[in-house]
PDB file of N, CA and C in Angstrom:
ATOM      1  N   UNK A   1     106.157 104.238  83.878  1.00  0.00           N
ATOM      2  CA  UNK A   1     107.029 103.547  84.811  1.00  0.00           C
ATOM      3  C   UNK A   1     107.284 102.126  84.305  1.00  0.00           C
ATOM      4  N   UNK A   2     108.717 101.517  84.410  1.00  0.00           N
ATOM      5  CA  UNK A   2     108.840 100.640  83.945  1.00  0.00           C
ATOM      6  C   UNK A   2     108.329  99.234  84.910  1.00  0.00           C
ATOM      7  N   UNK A   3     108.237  98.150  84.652  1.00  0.00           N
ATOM      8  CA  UNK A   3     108.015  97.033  85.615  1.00  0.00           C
ATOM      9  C   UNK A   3     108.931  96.531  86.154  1.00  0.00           C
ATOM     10  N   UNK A   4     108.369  96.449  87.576  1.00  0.00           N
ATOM     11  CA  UNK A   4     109.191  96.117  88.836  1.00  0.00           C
ATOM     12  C   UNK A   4     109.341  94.379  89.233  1.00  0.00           C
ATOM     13  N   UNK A   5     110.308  94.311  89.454  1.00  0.00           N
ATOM     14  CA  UNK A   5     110.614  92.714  90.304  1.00  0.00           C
ATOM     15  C   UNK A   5     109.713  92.843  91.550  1.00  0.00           C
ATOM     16  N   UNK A   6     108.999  91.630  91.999  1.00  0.00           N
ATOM     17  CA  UNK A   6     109.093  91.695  93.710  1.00  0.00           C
ATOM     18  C   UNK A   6     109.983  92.227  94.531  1.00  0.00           C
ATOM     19  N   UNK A   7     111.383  92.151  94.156  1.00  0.00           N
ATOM     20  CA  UNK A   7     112.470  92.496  95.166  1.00  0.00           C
ATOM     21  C   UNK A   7     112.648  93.879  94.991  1.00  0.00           C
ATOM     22  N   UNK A   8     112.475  94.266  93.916  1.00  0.00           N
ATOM     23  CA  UNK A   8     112.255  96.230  94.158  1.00  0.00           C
ATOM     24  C   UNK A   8     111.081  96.795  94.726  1.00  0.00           C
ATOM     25  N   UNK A   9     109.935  95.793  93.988  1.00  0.00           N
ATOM     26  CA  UNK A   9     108.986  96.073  95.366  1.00  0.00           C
ATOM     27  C   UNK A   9     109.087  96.207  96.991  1.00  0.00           C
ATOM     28  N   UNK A  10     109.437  95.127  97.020  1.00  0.00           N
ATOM     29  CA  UNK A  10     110.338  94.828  98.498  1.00  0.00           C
ATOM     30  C   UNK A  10     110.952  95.694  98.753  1.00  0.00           C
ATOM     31  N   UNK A  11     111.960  96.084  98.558  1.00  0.00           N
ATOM     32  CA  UNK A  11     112.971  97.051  99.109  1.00  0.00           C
ATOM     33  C   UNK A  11     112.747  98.440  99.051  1.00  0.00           C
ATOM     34  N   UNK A  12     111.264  98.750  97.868  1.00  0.00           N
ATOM     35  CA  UNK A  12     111.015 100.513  98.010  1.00  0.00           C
ATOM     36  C   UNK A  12     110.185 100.179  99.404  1.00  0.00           C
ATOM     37  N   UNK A  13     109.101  98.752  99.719  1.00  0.00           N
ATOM     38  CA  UNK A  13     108.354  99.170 101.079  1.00  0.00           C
ATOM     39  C   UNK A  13     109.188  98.647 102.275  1.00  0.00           C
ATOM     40  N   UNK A  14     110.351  98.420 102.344  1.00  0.00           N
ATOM     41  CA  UNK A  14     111.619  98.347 103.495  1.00  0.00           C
ATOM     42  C   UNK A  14     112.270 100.051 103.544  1.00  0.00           C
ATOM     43  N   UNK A  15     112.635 100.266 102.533  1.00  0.00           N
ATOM     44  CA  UNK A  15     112.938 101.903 102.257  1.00  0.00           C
ATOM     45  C   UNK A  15     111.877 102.761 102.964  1.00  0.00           C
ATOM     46  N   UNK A  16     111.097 102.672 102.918  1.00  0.00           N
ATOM     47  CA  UNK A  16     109.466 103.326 102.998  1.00  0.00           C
ATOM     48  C   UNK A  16     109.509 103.117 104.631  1.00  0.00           C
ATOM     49  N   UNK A  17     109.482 101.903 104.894  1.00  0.00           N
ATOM     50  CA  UNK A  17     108.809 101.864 106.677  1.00  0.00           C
ATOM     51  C   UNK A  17     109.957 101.852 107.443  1.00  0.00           C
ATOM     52  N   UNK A  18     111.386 102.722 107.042  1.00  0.00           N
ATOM     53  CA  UNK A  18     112.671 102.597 107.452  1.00  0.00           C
ATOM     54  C   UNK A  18     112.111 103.613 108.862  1.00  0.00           C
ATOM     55  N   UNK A  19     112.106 103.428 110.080  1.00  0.00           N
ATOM     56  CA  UNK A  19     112.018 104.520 110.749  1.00  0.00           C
ATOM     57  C   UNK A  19     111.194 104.629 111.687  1.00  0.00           C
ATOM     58  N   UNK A  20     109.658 103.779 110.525  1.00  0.00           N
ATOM     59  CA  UNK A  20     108.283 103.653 111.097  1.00  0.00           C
ATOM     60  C   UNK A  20     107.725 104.675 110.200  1.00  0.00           C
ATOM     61  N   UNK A  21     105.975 103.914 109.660  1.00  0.00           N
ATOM     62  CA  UNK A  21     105.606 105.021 109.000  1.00  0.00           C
ATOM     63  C   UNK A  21     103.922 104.394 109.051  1.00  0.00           C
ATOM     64  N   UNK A  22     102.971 104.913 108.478  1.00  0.00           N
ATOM     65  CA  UNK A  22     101.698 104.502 108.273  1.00  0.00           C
ATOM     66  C   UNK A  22     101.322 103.769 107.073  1.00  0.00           C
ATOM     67  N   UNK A  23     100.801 102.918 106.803  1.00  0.00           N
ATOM     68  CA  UNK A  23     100.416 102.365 105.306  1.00  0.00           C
ATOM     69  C   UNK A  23     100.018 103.124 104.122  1.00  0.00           C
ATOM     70  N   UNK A  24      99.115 104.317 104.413  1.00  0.00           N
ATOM     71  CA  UNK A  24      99.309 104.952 103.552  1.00  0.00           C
ATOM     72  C   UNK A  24     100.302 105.581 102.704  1.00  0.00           C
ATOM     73  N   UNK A  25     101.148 106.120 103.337  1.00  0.00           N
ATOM     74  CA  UNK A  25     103.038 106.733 103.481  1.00  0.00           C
ATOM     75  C   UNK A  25     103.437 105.605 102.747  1.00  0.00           C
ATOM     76  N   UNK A  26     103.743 104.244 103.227  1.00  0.00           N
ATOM     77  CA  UNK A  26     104.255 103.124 102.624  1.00  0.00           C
ATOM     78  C   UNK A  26     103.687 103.309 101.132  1.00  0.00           C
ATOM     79  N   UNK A  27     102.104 103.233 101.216  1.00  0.00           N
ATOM     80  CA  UNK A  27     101.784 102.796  99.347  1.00  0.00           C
ATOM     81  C   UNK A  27     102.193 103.867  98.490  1.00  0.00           C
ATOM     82  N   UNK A  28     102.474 105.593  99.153  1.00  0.00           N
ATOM     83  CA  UNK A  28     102.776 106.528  98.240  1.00  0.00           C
ATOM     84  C   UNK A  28     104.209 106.481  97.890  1.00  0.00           C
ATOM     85  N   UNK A  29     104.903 106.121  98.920  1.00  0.00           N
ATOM     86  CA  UNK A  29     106.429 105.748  98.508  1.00  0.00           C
ATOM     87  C   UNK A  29     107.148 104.726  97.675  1.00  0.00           C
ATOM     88  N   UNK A  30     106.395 103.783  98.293  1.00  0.00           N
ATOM     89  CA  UNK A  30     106.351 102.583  96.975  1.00  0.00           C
ATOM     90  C   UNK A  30     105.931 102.747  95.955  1.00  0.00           C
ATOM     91  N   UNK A  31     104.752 103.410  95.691  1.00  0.00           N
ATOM     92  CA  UNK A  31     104.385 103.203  94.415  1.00  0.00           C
ATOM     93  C   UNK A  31     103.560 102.150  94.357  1.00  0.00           C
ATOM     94  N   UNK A  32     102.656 101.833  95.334  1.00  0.00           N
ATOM     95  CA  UNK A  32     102.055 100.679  95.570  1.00  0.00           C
ATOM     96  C   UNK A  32     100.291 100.763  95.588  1.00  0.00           C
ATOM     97  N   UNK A  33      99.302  99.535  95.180  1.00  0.00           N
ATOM     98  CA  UNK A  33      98.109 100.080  95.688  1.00  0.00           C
ATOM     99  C   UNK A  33      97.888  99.135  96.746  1.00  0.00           C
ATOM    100  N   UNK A  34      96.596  99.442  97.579  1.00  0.00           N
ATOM    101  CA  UNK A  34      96.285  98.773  98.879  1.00  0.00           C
ATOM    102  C   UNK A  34      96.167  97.410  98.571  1.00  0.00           C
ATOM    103  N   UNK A  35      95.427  96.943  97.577  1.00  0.00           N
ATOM    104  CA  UNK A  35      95.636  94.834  98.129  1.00  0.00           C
ATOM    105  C   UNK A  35      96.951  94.741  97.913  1.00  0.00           C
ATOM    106  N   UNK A  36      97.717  95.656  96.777  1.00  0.00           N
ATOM    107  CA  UNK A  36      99.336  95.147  96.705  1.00  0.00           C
ATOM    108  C   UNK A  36      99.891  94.846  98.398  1.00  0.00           C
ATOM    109  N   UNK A  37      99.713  95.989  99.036  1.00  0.00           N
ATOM    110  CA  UNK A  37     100.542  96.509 100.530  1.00  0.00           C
ATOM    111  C   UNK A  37     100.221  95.002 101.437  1.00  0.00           C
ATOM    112  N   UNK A  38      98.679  95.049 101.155  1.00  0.00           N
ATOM    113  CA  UNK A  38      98.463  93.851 102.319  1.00  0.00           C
ATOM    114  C   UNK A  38      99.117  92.821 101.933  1.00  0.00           C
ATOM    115  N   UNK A  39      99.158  92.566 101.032  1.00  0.00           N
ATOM    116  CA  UNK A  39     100.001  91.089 100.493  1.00  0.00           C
ATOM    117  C   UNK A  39     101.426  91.131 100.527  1.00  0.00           C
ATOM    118  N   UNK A  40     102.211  91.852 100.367  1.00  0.00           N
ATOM    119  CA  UNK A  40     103.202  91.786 100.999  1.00  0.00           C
ATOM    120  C   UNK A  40     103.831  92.432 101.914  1.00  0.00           C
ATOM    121  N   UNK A  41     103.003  93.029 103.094  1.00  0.00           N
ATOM    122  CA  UNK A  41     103.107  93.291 104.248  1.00  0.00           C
ATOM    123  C   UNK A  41     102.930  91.872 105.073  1.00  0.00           C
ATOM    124  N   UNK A  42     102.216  91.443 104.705  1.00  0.00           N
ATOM    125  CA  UNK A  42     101.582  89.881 105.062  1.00  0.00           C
ATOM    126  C   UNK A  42     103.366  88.932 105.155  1.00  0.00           C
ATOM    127  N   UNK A  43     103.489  89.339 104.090  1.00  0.00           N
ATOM    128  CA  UNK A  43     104.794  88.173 103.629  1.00  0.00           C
ATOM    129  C   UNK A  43     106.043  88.979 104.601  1.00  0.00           C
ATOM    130  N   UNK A  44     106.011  90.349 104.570  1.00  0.00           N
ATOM    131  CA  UNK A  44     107.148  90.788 105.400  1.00  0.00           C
ATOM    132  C   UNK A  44     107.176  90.717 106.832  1.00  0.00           C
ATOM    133  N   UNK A  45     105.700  90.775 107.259  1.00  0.00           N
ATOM    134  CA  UNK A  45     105.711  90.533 108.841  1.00  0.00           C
ATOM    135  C   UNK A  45     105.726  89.221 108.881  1.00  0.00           C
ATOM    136  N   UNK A  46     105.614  88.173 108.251  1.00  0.00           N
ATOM    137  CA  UNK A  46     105.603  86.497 108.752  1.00  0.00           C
ATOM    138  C   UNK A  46     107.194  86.241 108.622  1.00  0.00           C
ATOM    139  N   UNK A  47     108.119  86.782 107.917  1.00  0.00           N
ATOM    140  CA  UNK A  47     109.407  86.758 107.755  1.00  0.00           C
ATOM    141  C   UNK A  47     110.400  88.163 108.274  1.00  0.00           C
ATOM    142  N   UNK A  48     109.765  88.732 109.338  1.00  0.00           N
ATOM    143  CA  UNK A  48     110.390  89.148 110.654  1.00  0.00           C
ATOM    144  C   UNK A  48     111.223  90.404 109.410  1.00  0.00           C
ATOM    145  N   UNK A  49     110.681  91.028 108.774  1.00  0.00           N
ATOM    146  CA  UNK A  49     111.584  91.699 107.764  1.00  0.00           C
ATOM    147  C   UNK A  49     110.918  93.164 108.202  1.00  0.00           C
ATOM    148  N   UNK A  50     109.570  93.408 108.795  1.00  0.00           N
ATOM    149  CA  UNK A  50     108.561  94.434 108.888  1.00  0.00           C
ATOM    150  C   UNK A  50     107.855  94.093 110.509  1.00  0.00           C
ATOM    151  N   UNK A  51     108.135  94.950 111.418  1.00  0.00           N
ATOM    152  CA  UNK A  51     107.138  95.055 112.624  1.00  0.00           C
ATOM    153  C   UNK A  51     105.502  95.820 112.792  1.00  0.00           C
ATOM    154  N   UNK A  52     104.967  95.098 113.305  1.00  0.00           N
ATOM    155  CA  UNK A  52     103.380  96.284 113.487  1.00  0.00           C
ATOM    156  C   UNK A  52     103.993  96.875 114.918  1.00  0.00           C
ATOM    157  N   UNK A  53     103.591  98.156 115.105  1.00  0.00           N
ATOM    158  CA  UNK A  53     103.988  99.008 116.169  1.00  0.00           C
ATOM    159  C   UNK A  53     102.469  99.420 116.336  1.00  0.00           C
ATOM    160  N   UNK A  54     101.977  98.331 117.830  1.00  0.00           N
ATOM    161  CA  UNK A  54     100.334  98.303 118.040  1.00  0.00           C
ATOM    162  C   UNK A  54      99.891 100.099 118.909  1.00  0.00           C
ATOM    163  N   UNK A  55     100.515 100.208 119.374  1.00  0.00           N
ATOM    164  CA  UNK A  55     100.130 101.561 119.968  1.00  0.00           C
ATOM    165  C   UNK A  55     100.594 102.539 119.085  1.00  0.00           C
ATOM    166  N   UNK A  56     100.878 103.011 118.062  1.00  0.00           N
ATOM    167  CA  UNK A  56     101.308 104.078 116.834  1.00  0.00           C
ATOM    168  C   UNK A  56     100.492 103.614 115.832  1.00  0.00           C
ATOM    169  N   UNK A  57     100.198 102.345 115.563  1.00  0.00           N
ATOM    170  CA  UNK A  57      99.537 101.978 114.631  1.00  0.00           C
ATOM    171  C   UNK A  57     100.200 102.057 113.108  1.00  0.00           C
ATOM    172  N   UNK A  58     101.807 101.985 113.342  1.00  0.00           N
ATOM    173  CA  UNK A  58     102.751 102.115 112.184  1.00  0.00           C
ATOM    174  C   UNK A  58     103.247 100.915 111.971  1.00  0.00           C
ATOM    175  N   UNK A  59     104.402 100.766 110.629  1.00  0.00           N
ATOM    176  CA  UNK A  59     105.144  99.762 110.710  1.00  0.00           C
ATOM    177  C   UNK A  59     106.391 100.586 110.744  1.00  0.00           C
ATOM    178  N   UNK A  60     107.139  98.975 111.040  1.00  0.00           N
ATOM    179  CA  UNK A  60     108.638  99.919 111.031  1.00  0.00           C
ATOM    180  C   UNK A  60     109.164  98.636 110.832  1.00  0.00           C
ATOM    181  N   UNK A  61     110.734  99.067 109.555  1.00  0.00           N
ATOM    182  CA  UNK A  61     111.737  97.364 109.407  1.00  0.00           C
ATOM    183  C   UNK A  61     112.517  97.295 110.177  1.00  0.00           C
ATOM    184  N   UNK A  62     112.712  95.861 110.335  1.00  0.00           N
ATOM    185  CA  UNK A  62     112.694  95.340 111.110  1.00  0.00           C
ATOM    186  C   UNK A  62     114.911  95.640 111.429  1.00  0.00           C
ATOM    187  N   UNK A  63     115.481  95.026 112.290  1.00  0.00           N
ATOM    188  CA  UNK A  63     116.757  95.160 111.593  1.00  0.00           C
ATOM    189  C   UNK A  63     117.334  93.853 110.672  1.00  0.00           C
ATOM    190  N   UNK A  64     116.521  92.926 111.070  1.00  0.00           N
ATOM    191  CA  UNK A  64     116.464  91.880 109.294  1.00  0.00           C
ATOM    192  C   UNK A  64     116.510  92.451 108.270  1.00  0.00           C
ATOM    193  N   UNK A  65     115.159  93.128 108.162  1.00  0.00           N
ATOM    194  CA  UNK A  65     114.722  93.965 106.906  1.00  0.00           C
ATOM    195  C   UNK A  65     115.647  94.981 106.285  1.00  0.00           C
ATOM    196  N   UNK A  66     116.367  95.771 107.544  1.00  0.00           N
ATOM    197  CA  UNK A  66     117.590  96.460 106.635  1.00  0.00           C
ATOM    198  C   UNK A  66     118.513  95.844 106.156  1.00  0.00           C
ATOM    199  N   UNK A  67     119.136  94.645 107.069  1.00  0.00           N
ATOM    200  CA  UNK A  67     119.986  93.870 106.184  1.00  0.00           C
ATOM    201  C   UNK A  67     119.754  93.248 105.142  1.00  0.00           C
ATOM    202  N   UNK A  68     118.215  92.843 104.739  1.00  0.00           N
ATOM    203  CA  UNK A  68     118.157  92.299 103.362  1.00  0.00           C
ATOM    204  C   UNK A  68     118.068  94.183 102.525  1.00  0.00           C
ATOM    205  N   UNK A  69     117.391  95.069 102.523  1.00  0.00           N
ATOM    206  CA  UNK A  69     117.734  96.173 102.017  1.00  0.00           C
ATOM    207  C   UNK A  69     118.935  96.575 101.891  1.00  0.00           C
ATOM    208  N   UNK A  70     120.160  96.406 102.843  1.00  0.00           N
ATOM    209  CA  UNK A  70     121.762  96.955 102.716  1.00  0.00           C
ATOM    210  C   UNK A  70     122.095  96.068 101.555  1.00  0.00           C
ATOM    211  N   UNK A  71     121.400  95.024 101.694  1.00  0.00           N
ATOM    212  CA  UNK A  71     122.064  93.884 100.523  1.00  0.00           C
ATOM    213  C   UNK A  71     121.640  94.308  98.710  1.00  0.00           C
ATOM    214  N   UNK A  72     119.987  94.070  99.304  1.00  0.00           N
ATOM    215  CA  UNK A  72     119.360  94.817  97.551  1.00  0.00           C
ATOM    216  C   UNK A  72     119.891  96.098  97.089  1.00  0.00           C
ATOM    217  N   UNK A  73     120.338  96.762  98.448  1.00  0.00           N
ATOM    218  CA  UNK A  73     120.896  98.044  97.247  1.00  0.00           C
ATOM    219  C   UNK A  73     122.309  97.749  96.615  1.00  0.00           C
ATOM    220  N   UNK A  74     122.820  97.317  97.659  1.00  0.00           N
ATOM    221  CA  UNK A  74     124.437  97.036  96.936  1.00  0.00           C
ATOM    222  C   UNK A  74     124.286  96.353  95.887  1.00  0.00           C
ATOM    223  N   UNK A  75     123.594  95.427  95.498  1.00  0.00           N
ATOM    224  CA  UNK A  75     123.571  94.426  94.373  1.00  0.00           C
ATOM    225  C   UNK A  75     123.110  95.137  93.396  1.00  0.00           C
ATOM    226  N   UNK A  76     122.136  96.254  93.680  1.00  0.00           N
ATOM    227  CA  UNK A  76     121.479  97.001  92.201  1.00  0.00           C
ATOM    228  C   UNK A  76     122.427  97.734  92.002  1.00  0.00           C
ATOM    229  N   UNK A  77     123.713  98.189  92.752  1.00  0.00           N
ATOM    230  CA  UNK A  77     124.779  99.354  92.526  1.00  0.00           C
ATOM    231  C   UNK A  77     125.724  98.031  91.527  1.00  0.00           C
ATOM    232  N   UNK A  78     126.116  96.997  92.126  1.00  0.00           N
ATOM    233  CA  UNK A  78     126.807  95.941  91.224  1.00  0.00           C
ATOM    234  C   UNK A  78     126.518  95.861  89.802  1.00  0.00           C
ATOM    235  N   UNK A  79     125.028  95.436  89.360  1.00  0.00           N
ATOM    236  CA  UNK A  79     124.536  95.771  88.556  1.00  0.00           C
ATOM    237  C   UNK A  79     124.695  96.602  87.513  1.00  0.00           C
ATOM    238  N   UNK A  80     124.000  97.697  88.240  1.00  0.00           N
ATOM    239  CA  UNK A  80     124.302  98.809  87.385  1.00  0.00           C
ATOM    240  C   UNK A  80     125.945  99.416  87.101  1.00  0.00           C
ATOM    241  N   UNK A  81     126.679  98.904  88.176  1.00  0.00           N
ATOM    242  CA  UNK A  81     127.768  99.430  87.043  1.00  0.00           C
ATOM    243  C   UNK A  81     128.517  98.195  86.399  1.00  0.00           C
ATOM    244  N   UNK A  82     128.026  97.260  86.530  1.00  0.00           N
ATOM    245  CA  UNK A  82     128.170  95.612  85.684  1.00  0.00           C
ATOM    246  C   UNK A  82     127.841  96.475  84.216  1.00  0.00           C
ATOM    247  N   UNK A  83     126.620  96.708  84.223  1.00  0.00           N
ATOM    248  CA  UNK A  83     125.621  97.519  82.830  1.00  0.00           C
ATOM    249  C   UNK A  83     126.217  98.279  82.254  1.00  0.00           C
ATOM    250  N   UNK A  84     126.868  99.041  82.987  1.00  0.00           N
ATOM    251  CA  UNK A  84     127.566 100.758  82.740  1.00  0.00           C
ATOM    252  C   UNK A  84     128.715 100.277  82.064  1.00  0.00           C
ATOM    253  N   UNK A  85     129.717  99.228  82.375  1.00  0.00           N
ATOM    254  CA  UNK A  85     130.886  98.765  81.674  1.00  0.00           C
ATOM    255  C   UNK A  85     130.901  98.254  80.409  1.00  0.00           C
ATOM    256  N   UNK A  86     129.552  97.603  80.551  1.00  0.00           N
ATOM    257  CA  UNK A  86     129.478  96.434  78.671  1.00  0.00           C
ATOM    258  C   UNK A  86     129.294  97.136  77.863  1.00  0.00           C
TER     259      UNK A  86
END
């Protein structure tokens, strides 16, 4: 696997808790291991991007969080066909 930005990090665990999901679910979807998750679960719930859902015991994004996700994907589609043209 090649190496990831933070912001693809980001956006596979916004992708991941689209819905609501458990942390575990999150780290297999991401591609993530557990101190990774806490640390930027940490950073996504202080910036309203990721909710804790106390009685399910899930997270779920936030609708911030999809709008910065609607954004990261469009920009990796820009990108890539920026790439695809040169």
């Amino acid at each position: 696997m090649k190496y990831r930005s933070r912001t693809e990090i980001v956006g596979n665990i916004l992708d991941a808790a689209n819905g609501g999901t458990t942390k575990t679910k999150i780290m297999y979807k991401a591609y993530i291991s557990y101190n990774q998750l806490k640390e930027y679960l940490s950073v996504l719930i202080e910036n309203n991007l990721i909710e804790y859902i106390d009685g399910t015991q899930t997270f779920k994004t936030t609708e911030k969080g999809l709008n910065l996700l609607k954004m990261h994907n469009e920009m990796g589609e820009l990108l890539y066909t920026t790439v695809k043209e040169v």
